[in-house]
N, C-alpha and C. Protein backbone atom coordinates (compact mmCIF):
# COMPACT_ATOMS: atom_id res chain seq x y z
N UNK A 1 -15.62 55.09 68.65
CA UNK A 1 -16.58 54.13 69.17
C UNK A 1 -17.73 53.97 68.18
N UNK A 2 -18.05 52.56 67.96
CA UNK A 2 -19.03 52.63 66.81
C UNK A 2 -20.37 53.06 67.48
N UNK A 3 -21.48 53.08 67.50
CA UNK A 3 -22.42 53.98 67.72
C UNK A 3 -23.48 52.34 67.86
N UNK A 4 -24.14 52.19 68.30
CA UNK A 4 -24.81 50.65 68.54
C UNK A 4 -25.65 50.96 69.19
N UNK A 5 -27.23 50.55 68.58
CA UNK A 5 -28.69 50.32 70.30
C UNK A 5 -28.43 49.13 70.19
N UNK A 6 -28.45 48.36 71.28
CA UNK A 6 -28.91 47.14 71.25
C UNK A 6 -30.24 47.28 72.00
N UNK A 7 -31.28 46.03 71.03
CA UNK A 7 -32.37 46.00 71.78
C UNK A 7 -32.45 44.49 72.10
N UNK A 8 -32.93 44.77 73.58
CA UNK A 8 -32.92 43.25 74.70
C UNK A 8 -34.03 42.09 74.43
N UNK A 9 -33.58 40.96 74.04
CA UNK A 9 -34.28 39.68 73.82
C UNK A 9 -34.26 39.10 74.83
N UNK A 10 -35.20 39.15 75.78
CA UNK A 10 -35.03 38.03 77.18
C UNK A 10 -36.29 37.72 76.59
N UNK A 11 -36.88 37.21 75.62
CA UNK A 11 -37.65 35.96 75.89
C UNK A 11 -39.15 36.29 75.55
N UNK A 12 -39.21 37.61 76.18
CA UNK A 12 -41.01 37.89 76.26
C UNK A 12 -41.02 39.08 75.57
N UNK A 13 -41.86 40.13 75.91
CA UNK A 13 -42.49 41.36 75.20
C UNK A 13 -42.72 41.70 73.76
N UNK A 14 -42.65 42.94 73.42
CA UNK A 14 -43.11 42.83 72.06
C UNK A 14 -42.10 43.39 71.13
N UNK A 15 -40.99 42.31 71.11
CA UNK A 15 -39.94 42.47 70.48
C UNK A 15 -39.52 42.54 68.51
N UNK A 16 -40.43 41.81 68.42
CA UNK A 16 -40.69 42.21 66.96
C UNK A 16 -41.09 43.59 66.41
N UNK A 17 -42.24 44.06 67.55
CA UNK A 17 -42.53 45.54 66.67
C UNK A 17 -41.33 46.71 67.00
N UNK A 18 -41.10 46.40 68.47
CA UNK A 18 -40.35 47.38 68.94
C UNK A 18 -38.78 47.08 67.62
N UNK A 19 -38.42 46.58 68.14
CA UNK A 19 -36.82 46.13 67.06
C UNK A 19 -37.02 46.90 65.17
N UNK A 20 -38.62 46.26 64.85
CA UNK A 20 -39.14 46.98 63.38
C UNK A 20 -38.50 48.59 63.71
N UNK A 21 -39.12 49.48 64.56
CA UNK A 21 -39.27 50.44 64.80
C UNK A 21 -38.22 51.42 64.86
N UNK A 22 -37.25 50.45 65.92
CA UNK A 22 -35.78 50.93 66.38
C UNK A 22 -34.89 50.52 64.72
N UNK A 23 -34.87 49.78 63.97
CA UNK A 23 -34.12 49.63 62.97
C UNK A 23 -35.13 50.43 61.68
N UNK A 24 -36.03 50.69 61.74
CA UNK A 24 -36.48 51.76 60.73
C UNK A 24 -36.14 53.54 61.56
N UNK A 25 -36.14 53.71 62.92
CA UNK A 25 -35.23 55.10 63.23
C UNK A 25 -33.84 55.25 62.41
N UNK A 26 -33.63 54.20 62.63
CA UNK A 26 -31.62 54.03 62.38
C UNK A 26 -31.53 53.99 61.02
N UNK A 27 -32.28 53.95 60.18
CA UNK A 27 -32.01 53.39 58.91
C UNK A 27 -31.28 54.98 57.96
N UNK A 28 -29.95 55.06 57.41
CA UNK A 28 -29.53 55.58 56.88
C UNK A 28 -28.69 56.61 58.06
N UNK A 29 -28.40 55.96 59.23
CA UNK A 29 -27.85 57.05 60.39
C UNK A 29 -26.60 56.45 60.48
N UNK A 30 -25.91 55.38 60.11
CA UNK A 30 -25.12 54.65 60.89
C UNK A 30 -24.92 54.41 62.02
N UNK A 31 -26.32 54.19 62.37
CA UNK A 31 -26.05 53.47 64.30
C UNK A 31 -26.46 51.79 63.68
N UNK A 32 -25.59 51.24 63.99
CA UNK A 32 -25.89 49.73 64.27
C UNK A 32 -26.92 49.14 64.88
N UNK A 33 -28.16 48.44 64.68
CA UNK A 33 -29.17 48.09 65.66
C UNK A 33 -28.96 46.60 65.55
N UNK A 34 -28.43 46.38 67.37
CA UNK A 34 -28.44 44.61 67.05
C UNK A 34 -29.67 43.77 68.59
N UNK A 35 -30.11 43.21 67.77
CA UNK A 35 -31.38 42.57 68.57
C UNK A 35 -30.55 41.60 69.11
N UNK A 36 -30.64 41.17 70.82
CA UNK A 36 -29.42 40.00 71.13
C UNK A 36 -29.56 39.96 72.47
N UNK A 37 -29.19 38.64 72.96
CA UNK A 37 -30.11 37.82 74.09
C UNK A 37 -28.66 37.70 74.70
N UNK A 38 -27.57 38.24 74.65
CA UNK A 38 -26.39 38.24 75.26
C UNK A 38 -25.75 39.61 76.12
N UNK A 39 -25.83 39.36 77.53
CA UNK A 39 -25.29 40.65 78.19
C UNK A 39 -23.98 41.69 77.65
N UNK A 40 -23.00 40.83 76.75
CA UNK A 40 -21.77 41.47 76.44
C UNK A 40 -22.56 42.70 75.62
N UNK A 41 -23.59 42.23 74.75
CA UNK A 41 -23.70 43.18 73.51
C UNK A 41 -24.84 44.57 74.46
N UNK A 42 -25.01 44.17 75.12
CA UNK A 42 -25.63 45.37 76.03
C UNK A 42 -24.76 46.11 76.66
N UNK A 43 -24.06 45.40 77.21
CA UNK A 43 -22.69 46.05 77.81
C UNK A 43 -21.63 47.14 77.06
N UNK A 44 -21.79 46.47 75.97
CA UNK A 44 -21.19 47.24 74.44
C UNK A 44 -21.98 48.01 73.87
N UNK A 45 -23.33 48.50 73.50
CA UNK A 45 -23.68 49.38 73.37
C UNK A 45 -23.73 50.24 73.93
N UNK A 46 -24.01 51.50 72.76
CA UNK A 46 -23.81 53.32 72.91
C UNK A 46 -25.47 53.23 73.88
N UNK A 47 -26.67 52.24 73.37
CA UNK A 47 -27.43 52.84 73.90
C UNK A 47 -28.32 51.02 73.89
N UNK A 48 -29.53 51.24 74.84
CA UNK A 48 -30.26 50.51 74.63
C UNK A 48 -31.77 50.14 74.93
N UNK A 49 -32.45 49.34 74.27
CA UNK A 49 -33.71 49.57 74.15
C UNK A 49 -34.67 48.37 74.98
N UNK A 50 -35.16 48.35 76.21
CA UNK A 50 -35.76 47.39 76.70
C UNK A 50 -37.26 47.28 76.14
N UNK A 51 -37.76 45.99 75.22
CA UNK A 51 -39.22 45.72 75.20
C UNK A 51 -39.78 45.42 76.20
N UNK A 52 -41.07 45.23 76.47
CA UNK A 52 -41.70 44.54 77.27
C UNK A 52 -43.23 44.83 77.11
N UNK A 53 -43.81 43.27 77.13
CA UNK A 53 -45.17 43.52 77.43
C UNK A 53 -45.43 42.12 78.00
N UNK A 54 -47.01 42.37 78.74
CA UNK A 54 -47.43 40.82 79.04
C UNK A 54 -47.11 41.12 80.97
N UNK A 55 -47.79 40.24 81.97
CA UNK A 55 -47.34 40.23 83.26
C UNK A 55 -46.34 40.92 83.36
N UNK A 56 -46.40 41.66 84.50
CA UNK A 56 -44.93 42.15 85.44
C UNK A 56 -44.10 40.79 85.92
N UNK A 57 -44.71 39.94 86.37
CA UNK A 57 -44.07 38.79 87.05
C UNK A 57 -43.41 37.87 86.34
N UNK A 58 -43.76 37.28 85.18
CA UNK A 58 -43.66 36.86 84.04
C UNK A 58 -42.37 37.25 83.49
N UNK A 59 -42.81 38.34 82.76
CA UNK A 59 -41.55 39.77 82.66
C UNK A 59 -40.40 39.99 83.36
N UNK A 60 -40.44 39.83 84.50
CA UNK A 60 -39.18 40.02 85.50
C UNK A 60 -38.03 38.76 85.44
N UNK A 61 -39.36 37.66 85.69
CA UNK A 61 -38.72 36.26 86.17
C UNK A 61 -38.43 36.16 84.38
N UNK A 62 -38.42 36.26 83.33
CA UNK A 62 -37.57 35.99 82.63
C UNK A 62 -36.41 36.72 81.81
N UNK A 63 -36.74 37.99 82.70
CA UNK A 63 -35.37 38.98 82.18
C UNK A 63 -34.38 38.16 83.19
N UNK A 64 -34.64 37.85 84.49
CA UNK A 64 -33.25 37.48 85.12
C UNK A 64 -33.16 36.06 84.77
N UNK A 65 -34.09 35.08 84.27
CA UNK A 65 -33.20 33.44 84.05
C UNK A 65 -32.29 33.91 82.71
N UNK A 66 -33.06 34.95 81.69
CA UNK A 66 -32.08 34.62 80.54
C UNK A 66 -30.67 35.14 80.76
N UNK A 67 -30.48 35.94 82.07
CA UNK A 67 -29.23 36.04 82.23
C UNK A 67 -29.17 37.92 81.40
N UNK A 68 -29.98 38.34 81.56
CA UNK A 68 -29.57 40.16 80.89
C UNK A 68 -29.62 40.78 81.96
N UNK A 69 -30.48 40.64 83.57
CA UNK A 69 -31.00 41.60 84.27
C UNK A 69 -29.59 42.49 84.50
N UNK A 70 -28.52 41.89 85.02
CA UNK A 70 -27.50 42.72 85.50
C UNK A 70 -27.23 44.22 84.19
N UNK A 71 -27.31 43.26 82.92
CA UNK A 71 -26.43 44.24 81.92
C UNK A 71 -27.32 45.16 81.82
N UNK A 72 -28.63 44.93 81.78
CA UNK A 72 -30.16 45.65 81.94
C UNK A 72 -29.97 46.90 82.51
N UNK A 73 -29.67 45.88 83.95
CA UNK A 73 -29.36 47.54 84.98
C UNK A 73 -28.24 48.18 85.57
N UNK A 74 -27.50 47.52 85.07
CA UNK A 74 -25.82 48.30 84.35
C UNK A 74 -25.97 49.35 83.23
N UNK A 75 -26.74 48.81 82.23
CA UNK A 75 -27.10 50.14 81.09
C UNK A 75 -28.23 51.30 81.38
N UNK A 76 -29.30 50.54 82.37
CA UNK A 76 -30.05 51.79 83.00
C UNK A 76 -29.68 52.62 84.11
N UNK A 77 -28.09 52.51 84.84
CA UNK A 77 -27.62 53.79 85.32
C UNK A 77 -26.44 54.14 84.67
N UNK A 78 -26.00 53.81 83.76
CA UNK A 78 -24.91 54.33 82.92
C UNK A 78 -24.88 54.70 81.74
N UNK A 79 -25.78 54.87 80.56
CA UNK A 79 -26.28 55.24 79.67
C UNK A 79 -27.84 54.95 79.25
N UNK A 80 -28.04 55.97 78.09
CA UNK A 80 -29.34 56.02 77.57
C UNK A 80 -30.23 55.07 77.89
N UNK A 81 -31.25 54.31 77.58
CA UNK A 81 -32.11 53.11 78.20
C UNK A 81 -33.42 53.71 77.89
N UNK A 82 -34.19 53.31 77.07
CA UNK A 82 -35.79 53.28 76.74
C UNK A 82 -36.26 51.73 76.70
N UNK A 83 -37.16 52.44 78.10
CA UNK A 83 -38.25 51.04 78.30
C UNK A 83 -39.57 51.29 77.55
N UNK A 84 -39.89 50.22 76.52
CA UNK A 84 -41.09 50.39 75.96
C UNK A 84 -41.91 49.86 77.24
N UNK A 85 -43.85 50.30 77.21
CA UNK A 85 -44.12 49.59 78.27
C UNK A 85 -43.36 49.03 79.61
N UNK A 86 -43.97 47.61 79.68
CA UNK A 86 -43.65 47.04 80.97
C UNK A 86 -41.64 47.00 80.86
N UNK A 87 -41.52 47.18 79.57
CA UNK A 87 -39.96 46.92 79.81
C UNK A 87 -39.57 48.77 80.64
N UNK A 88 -40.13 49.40 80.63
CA UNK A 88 -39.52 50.71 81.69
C UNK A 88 -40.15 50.33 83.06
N UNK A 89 -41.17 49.71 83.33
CA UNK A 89 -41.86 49.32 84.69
C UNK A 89 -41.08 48.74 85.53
N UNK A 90 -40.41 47.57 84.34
CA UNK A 90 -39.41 46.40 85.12
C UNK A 90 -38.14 47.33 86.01
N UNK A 91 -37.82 48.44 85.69
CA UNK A 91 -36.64 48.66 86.08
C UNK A 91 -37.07 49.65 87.69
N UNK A 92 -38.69 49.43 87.74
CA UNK A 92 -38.50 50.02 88.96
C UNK A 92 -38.16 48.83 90.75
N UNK A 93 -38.30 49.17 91.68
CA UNK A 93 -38.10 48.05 92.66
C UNK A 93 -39.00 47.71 93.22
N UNK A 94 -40.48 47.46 92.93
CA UNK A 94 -41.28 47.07 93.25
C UNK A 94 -42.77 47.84 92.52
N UNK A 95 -43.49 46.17 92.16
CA UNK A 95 -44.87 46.47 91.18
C UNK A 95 -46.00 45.56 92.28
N UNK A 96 -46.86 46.93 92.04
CA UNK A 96 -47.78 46.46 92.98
C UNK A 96 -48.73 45.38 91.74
N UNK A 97 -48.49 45.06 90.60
CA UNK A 97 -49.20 43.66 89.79
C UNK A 97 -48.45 42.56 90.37
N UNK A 98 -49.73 41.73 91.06
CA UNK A 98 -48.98 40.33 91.31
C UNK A 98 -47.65 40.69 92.10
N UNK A 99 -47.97 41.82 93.17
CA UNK A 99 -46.78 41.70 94.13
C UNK A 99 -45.33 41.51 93.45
């Protein structure tokens, strides 16, 4: 199995630094780091990395239009999963910000 983080592009948080960060860990490890706005490649990774910053509400409502929430929380009870910030908040079931 090739060894892969994918880190999650739905749209918002602070995906540029986080992704810098996660592909300077990896660098010379052979884990694959692929940044990608598609549930398969979450589904397919060994591991994965949720950003997030900015509103909870905001944040939520556009992890589920872009279509990741399921693979989201398919990979946060079945393997590894680091939420930066609001991206670990999102995965709980209720934020008292903005209800």
């Amino acid at each position: 199995m090739k060894r892969t983080v994918a880190v999650v592009d739905y749209g918002m948080g602070n995906l540029r630094s986080v992704s810098q960060a996660v592909l300077h860990a990896a660098e010379g490890s052979g884990v694959e780091v692929v940044i990608t706005s598609e549930p398969e490649a979450v589904y397919a990774a060994e591991r994965v990395v949720l950003p997030g910053q900015g509103a909870m509400r905001d944040c939520m409502r556009e992890l589920a239009e872009s279509g990741m929430k399921e693979a989201v929380l398919h990979a946060a009870a079945h393997k590894p999963l680091m939420g930066v910030c609001v991206g670990m908040q999102m995965l709980l079931d209720h934020s008292e910000e903005q209800d």
